[in-house]
Protein backbone atom coordinates (compact mmCIF):
# COMPACT_ATOMS: atom_id res chain seq x y z
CA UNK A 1 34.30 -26.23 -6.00
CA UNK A 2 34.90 -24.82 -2.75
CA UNK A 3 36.02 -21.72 -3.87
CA UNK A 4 32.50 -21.37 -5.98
CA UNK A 5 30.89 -22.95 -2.55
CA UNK A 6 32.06 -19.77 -0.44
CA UNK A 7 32.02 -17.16 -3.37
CA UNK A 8 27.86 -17.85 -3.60
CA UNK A 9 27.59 -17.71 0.32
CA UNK A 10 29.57 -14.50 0.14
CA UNK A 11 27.01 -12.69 -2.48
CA UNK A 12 24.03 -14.00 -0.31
CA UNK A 13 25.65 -12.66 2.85
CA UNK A 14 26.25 -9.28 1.08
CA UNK A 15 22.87 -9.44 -1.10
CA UNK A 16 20.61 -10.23 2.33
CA UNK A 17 22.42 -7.23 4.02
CA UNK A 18 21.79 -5.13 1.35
CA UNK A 19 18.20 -5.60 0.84
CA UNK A 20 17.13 -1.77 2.21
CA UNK A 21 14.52 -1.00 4.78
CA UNK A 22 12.22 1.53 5.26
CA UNK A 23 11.40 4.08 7.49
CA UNK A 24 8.28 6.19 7.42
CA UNK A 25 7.56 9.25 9.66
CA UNK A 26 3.89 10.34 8.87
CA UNK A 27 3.23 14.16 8.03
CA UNK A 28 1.62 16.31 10.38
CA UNK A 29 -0.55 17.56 7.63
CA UNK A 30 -3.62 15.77 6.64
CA UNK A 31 -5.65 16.29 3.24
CA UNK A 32 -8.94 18.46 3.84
CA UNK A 33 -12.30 16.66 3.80
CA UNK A 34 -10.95 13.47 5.50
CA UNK A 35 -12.40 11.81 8.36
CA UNK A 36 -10.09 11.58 11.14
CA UNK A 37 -10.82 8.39 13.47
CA UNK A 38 -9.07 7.64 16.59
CA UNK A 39 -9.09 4.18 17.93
CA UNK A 40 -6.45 1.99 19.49
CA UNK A 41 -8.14 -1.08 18.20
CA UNK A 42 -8.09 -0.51 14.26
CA UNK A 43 -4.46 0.76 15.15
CA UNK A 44 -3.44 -2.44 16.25
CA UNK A 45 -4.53 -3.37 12.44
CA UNK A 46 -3.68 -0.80 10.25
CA UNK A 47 -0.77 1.28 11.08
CA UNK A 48 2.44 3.06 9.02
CA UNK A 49 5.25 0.28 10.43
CA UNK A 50 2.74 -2.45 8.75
CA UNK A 51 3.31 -0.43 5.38
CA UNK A 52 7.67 -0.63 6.17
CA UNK A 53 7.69 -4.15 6.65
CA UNK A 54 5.74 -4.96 3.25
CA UNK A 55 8.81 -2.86 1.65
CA UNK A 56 9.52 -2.97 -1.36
CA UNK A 57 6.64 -4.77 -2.03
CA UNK A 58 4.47 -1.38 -2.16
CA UNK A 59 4.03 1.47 -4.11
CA UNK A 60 5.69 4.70 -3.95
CA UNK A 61 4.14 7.65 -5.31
CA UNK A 62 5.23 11.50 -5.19
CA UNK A 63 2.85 14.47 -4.96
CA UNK A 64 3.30 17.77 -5.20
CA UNK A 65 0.55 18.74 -2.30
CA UNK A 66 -1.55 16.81 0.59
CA UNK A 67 -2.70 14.34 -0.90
CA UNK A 68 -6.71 14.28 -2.20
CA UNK A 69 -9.11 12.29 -1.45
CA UNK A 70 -8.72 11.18 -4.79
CA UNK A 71 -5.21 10.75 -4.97
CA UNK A 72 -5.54 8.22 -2.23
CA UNK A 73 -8.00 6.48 -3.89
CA UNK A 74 -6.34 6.70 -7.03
CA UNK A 75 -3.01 4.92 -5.16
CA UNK A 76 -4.95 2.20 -4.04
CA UNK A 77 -6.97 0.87 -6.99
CA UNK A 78 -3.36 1.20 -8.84
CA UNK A 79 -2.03 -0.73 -5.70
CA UNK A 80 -4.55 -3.62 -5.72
CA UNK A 81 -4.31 -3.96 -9.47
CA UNK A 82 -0.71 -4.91 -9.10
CA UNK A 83 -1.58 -7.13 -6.72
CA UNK A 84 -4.11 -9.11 -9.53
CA UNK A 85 -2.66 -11.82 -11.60
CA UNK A 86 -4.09 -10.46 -15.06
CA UNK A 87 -4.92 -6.22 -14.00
CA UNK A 88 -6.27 -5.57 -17.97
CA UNK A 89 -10.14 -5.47 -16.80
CA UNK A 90 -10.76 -4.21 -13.49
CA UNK A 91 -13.89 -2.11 -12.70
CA UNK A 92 -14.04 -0.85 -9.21
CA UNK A 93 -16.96 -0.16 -6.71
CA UNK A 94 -18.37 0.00 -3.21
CA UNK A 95 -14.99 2.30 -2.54
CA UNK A 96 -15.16 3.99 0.51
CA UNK A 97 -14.17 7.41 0.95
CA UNK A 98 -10.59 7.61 2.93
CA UNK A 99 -10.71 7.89 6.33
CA UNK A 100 -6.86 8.82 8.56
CA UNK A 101 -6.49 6.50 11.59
CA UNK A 102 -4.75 8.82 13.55
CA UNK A 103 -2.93 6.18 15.87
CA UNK A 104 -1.97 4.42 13.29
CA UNK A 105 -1.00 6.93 10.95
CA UNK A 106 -2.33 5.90 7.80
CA UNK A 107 -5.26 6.58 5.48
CA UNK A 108 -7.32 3.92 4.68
CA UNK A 109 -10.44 2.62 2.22
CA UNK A 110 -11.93 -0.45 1.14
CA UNK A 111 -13.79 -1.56 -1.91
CA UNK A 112 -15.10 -4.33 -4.50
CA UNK A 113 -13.31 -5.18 -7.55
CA UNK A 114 -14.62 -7.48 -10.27
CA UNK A 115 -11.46 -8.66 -12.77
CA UNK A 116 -10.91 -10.94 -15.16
CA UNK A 117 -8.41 -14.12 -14.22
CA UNK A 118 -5.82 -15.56 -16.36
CA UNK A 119 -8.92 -18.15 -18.09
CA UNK A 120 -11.74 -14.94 -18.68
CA UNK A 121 -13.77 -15.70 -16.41
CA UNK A 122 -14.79 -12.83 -13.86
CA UNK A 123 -14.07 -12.35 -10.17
CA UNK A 124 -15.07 -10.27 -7.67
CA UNK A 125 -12.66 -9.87 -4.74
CA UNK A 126 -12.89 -7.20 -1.77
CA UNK A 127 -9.65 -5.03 -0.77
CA UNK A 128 -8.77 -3.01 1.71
CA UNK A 129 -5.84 -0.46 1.11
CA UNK A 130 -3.97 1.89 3.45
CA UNK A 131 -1.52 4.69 2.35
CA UNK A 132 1.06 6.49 4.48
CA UNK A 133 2.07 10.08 3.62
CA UNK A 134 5.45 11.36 3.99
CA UNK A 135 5.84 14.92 3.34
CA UNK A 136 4.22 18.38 3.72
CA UNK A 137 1.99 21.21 3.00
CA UNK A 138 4.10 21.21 -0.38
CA UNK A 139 4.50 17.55 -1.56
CA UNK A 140 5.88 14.22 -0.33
CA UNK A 141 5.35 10.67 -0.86
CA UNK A 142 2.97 8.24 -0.52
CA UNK A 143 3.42 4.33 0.60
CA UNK A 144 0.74 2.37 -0.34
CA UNK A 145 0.01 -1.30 0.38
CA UNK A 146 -2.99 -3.00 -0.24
CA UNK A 147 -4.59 -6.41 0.28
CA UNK A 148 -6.72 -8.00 -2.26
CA UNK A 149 -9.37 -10.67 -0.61
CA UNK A 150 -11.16 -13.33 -3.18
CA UNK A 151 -14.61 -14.30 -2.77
CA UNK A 152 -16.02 -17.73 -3.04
């Protein structure tokens, strides 16, 4: 028994120091046609480091340029549908286009999406998503996390 005791605690030690982190250094290169804002405030919120703590509960895309405007987008609806309990029917709207928080080194948009729960019945829940971009002029990878908000 004690042998089985100290064998589990062993794995656990080894799993828990296994368990990788993350580290993201934002590109230098930003996709054209994006708003850049700068503001101290909103980087207190949204920022890359909030994106390496969520790891691995994120998701990871490759690109083969700067991202688009509608890459991001695209990253983020796929993002906040993995975040729903029963993704099948999702319609999105209200999306904003992405903005880059320069301080905080992210991209970020927000949105409406109406879904239908595990009984049918439709919601409506707000999200907000922000992506980190790892890479360059030819490709990289994108970290996106995203927070899904129900209404009443």
């Amino acid at each position: 028994m004690r042998t089985t005791l100290a064998l589990l605690v062993a794995i656990a030690a080894v799993s828990a120091g296994a368990q990788k982190s993350l580290k993201i250094t934002p590109a230098n290169v930003g996709a054209a046609g994006i708003k850049l804002v700068r503001s101290e405030k909103l980087a207190a919120v949204l920022h890359y480091t909030f994106i390496e703590k969520q790891y691995p509960y994120i998701g990871v895309k490759s690109v083969k340029t700067v991202p688009t405007p509608q890459d991001l987008v695209h990253a983020c609806q796929a993002e906040t549908k993995d975040n729903l309990k029963t993704p099948r029917i999702t319609k999105f709207s209200q999306v904003t286009k992405p903005e880059y928080l320069v301080q905080g080194g992210v991209y970020y948009l927000k949105g409406v999406v109406d879904f239908q729960n595990s009984s049918s019945a439709v919601r409506r829940a707000d999200f907000v998503c922000m992506v980190a971009f790892q890479g360059s002029a030819r490709g990289g990878t994108l970290y996106t996390h995203a927070d899904v908000i129900l209404r009443k």
